[in-house]
Protein backbone atom coordinates (compact mmCIF):
# COMPACT_ATOMS: atom_id res chain seq x y z
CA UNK A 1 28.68 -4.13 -2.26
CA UNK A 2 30.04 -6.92 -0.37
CA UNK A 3 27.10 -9.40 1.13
CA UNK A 4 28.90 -8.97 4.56
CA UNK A 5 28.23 -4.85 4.18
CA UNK A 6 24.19 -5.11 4.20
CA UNK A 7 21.90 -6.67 6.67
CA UNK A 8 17.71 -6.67 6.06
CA UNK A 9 16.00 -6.72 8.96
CA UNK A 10 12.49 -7.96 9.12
CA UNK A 11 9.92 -10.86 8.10
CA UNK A 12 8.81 -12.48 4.66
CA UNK A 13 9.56 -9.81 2.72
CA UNK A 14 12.75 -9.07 4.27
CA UNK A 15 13.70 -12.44 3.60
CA UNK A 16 12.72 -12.51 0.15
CA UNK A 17 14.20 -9.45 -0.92
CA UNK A 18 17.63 -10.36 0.88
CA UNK A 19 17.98 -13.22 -1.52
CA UNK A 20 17.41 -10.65 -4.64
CA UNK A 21 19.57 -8.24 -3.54
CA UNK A 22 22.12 -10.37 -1.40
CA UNK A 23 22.22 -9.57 1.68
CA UNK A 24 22.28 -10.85 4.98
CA UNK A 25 18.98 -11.86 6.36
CA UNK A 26 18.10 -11.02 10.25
CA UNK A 27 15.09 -12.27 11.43
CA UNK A 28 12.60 -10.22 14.07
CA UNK A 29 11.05 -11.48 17.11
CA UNK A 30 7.47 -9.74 18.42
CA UNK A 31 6.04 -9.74 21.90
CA UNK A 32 3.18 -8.19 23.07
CA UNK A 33 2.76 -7.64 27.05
CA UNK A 34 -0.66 -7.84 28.79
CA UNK A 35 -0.91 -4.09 28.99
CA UNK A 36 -0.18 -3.61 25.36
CA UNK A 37 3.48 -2.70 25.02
CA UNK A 38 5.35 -4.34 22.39
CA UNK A 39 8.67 -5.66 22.79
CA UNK A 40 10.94 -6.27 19.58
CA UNK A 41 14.34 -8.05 19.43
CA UNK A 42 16.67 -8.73 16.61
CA UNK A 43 18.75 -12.02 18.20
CA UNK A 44 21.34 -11.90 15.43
CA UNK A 45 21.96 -8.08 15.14
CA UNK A 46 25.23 -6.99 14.47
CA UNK A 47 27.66 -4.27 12.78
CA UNK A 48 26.99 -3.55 9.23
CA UNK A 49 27.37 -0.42 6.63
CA UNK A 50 23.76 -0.63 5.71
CA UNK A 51 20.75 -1.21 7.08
CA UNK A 52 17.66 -2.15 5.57
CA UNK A 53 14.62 -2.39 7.59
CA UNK A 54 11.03 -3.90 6.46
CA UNK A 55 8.34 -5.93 8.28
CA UNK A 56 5.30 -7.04 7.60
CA UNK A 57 1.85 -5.98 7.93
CA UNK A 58 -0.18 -8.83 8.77
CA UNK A 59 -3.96 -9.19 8.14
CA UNK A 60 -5.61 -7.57 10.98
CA UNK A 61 -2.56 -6.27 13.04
CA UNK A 62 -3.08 -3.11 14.54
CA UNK A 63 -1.61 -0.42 11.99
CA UNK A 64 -0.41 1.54 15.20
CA UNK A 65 1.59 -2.04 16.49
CA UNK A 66 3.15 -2.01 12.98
CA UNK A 67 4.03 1.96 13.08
CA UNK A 68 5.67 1.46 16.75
CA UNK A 69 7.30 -1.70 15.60
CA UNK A 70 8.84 -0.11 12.72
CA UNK A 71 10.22 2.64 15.06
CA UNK A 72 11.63 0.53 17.85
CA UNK A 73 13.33 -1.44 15.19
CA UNK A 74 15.14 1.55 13.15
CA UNK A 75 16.34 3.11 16.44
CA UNK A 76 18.37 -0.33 16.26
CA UNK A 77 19.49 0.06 13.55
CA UNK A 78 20.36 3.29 13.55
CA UNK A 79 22.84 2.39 16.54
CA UNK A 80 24.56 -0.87 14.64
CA UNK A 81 24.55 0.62 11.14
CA UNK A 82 26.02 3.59 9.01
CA UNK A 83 23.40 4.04 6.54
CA UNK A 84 19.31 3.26 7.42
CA UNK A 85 17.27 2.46 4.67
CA UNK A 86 13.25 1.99 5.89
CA UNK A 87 10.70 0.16 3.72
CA UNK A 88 7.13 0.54 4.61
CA UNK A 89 4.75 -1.33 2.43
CA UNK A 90 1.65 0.80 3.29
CA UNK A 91 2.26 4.14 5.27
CA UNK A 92 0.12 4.46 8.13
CA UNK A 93 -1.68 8.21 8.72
CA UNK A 94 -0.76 9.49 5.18
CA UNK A 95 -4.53 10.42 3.99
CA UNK A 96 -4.64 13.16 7.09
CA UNK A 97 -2.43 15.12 5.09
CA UNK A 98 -4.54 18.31 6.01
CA UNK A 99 -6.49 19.43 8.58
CA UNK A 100 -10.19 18.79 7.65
CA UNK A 101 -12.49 19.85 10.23
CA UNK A 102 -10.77 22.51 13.00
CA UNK A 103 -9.02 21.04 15.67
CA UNK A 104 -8.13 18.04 13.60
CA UNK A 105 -4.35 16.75 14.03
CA UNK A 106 -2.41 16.71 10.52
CA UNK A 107 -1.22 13.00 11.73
CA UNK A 108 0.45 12.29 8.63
CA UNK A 109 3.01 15.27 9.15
CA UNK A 110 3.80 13.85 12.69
CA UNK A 111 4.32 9.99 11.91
CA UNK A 112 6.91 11.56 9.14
CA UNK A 113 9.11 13.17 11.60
CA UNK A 114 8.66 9.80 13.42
CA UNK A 115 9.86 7.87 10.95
CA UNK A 116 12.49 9.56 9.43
CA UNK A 117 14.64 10.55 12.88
CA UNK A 118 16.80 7.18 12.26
CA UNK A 119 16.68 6.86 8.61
CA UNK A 120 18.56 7.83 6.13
CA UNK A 121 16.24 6.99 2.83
CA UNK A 122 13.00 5.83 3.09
CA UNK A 123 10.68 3.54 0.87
CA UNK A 124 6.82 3.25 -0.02
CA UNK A 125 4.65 2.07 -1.67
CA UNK A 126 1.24 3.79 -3.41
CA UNK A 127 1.15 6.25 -0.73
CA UNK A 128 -1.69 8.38 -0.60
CA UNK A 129 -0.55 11.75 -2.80
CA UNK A 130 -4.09 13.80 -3.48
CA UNK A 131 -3.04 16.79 -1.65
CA UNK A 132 0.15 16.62 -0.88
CA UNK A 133 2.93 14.26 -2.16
CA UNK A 134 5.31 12.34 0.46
CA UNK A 135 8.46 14.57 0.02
CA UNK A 136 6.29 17.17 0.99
CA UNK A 137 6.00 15.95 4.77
CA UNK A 138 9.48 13.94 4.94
CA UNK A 139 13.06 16.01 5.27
CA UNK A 140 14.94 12.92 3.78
CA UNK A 141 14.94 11.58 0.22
CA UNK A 142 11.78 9.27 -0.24
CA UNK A 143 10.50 7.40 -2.77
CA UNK A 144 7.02 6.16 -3.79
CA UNK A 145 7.18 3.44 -6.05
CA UNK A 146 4.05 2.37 -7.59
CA UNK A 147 2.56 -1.75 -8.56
CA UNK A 148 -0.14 -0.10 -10.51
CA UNK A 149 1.17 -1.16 -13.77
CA UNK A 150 2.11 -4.69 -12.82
CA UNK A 151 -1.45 -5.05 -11.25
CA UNK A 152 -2.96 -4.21 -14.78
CA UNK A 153 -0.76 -7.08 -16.41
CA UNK A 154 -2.91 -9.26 -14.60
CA UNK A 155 -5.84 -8.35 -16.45
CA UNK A 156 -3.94 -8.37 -19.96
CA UNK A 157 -6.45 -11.21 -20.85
CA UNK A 158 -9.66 -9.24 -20.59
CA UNK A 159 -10.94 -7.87 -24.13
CA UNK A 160 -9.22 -4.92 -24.80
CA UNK A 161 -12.55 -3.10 -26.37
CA UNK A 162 -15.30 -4.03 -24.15
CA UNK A 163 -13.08 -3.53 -20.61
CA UNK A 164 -13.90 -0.04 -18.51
CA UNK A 165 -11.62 0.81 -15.89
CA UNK A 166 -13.05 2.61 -13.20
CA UNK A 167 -11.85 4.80 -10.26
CA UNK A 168 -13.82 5.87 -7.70
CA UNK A 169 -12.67 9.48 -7.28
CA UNK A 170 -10.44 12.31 -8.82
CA UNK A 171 -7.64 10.85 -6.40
CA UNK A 172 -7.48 7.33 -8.02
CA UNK A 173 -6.65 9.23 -10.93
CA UNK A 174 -2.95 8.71 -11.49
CA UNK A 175 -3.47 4.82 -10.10
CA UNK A 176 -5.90 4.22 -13.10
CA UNK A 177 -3.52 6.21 -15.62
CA UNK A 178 -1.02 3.28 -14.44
CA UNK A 179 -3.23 0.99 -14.49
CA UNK A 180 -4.08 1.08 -18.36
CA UNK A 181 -0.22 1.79 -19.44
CA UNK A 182 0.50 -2.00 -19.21
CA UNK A 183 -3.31 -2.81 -21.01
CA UNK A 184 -4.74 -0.07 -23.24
CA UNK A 185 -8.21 0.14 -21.49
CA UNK A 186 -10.18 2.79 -21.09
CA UNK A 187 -10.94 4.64 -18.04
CA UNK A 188 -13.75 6.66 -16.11
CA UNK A 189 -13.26 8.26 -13.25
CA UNK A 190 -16.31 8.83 -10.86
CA UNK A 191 -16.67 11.95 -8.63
CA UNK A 192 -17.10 10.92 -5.02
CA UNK A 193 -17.82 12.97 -1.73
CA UNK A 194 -17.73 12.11 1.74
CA UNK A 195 -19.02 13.80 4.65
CA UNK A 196 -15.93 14.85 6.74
CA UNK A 197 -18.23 14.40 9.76
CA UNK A 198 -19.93 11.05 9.54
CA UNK A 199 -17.49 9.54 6.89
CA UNK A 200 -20.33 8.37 4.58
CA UNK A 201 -19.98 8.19 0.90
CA UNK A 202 -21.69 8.81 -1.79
CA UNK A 203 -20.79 8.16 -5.69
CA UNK A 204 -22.63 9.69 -8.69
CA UNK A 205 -22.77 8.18 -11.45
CA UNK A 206 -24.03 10.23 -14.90
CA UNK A 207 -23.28 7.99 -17.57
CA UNK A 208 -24.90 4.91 -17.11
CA UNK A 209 -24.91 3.97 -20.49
CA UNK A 210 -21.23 3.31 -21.43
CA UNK A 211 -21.05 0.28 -18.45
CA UNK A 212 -23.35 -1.79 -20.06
CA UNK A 213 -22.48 -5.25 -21.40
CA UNK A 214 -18.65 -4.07 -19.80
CA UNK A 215 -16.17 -5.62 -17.98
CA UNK A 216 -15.75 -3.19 -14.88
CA UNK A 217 -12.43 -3.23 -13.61
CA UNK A 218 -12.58 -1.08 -10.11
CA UNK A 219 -8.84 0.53 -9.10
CA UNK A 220 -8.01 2.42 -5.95
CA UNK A 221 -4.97 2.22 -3.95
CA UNK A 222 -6.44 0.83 -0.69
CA UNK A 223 -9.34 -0.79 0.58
CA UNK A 224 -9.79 -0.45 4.43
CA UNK A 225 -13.50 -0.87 5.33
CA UNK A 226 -14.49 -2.04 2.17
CA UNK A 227 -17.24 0.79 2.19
CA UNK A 228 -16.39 3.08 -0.92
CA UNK A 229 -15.70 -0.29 -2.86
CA UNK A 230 -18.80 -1.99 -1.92
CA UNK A 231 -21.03 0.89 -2.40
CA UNK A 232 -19.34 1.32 -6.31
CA UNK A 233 -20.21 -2.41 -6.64
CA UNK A 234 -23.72 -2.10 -5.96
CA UNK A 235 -24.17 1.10 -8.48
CA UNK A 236 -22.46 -0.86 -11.14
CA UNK A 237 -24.49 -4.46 -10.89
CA UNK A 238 -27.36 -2.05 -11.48
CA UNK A 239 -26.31 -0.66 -14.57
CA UNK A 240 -26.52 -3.89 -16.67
CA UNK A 241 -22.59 -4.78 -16.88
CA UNK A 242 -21.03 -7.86 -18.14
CA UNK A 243 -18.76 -8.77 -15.18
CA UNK A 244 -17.29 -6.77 -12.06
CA UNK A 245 -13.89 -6.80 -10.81
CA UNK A 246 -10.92 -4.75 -8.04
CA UNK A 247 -7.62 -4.52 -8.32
CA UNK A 248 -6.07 -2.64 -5.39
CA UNK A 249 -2.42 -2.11 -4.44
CA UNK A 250 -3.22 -2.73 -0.83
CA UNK A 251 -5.75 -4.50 0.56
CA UNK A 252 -5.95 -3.33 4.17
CA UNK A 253 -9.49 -4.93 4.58
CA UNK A 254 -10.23 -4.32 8.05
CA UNK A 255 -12.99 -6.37 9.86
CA UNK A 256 -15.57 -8.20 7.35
CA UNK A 257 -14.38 -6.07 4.37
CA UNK A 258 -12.42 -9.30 2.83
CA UNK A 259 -15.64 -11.70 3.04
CA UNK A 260 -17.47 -8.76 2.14
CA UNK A 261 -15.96 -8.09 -0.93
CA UNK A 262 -15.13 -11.82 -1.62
CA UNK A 263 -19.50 -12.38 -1.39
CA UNK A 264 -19.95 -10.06 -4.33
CA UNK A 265 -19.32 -12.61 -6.83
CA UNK A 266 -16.94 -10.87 -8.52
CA UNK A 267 -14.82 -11.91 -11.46
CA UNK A 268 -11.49 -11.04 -10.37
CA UNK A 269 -10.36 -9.32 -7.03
CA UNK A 270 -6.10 -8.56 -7.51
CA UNK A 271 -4.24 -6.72 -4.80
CA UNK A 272 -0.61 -6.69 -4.19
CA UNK A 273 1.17 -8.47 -1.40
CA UNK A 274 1.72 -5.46 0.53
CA UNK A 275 -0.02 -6.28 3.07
CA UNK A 276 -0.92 -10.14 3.66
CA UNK A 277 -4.62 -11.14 2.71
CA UNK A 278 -6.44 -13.46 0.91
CA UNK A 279 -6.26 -12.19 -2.86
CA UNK A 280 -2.50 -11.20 -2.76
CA UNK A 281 -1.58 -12.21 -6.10
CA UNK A 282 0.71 -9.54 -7.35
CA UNK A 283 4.46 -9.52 -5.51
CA UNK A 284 6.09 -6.26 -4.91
CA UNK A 285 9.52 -7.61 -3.86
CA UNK A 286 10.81 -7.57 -7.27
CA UNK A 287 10.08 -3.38 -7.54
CA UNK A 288 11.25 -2.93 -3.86
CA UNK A 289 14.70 -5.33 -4.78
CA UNK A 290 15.17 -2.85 -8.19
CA UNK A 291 14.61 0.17 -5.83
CA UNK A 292 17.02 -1.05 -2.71
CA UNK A 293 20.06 -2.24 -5.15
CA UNK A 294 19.98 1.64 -7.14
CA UNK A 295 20.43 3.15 -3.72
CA UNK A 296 23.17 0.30 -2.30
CA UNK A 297 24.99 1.06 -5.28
């Protein structure tokens, strides 16, 4: 398709992805009002036959500025362009997928229907899928394409035999399975409840023995207030382990979790650059690019 057919709308990303996929480029502008209300203008919007649409989350926006943005900005498109194609990075409101304690909103259900009005394909990124998967609450063909396996390459030069990859609950499961594809490490994966009501945590760990003298390698998906993380950390130093480290595909860190997490000492802290932040060292352009030219061609 013809550089002239496809214009990506949006911010870094956007701009690096145009480049790998060739299209036009069409910067955003933001402003916020004193009340709150966010205004967003594309200056150099025109005609096109697709429409590709992905800004970025910046460390500490509001996720609810970045969820309105995103909508004001594919209503746009939808009314210059044929064919809408959305990219979120990180999906906001996908781990209420169910309705927890009565009276509580399935949220994730509604910001779907949201989303998807003016768009014709939409794009993720390690979306939350424990109970139910993201074509379960979208009408349109989605797709949830995954960084776990690139983020294990980064730890290709740990020792293969004395490395323990741990998740923190049964729903990092299929992260750490991803994970260890690229590596050949082992895995654990640690049961963890929370209290519905108060949101506390609590991991139990039975077999202490197996983390000793190990390089810990801690994968989950997201990291928000750093609490489940932090509170893993603190078992593990206590079980007599060589080194501790996190690899996450999205490192929300909200408030102190990043200088939180950053005072632990650890040996290695990966995420991807899904959302901007300090140990963004994985790019997920490349898998986004792969993803946007098989559905432009």
């Amino acid at each position: 398709m013809a550089k002239k057919d496809v214009i990506i709308v949006g911010d870094t990303l956007a701009k690096k992805i145009s480049k790998q996929i060739g299209a036009e480029y069409l910067k955003v502008e933001y402003r916020t009002f004193f009340d709150g209300e966010l205004k967003v203008r594309i200056p150099k919007i025109r005609r096109a036959k697709k429409g590709i649409l992905i800004i970025d989350l910046n460390r500490g926006q509001n996720l609810n500025e970045y969820l309105l943005n995103f909508l004001f900005l594919s209503q746009k498109l939808r009314e210059t362009c044929e064919e809408v194609i959305g990219v979120m990075t990180y999906l906001p409101y996908k781990r209420q997928d169910r309705e927890f304690l009565k009276g509580e909103v399935v949220s994730s259900k509604v910001v779907a229907k949201y989303i998807e009005k003016n768009l014709d394909y939409f794009i993720t990124i390690d979306s939350h899928e424990h109970r139910l998967k993201i074509d379960e609450i979208f009408s349109i063909k989605v797709f949830n394409d995954s960084m776990f396996m690139t983020l294990g390459k980064e730890f290709i030069d740990f020792d293969k035999h004395n490395t323990l990859v741990v998740g923190p609950d049964s729903e990092a499961k299929a992260f750490v399975e991803k994970f260890c594809k690229s590596n050949g490490f082992k895995n654990l994966i640690l049961p963890k409840k929370r209290d519905t009501k108060t949101g506390k945590v609590r991991i139990n760990i039975k077999d202490k023995n197996i983390f000793k003298n190990k390089d810990i390698i801690v994968v989950d998906d997201v990291s928000a207030s750093g609490d489940t993380i932090l509170h893993l950390i603190d078992l593990i130093k206590k079980l007599g382990v060589k080194s501790v480290s996190v690899a996450l595909s999205h490192g929300l860190f909200i408030g102190e979790a990043e200088v939180k997490i950053k005072n632990q000492n650890l040996k290695r802290i990966v995420t991807t650059n899904t959302i901007e932040n300090e140990f963004a060292k994985v790019d997920c352009t490349t898998v986004l690019s792969e993803r946007l030219k098989m559905l432009l061609n």
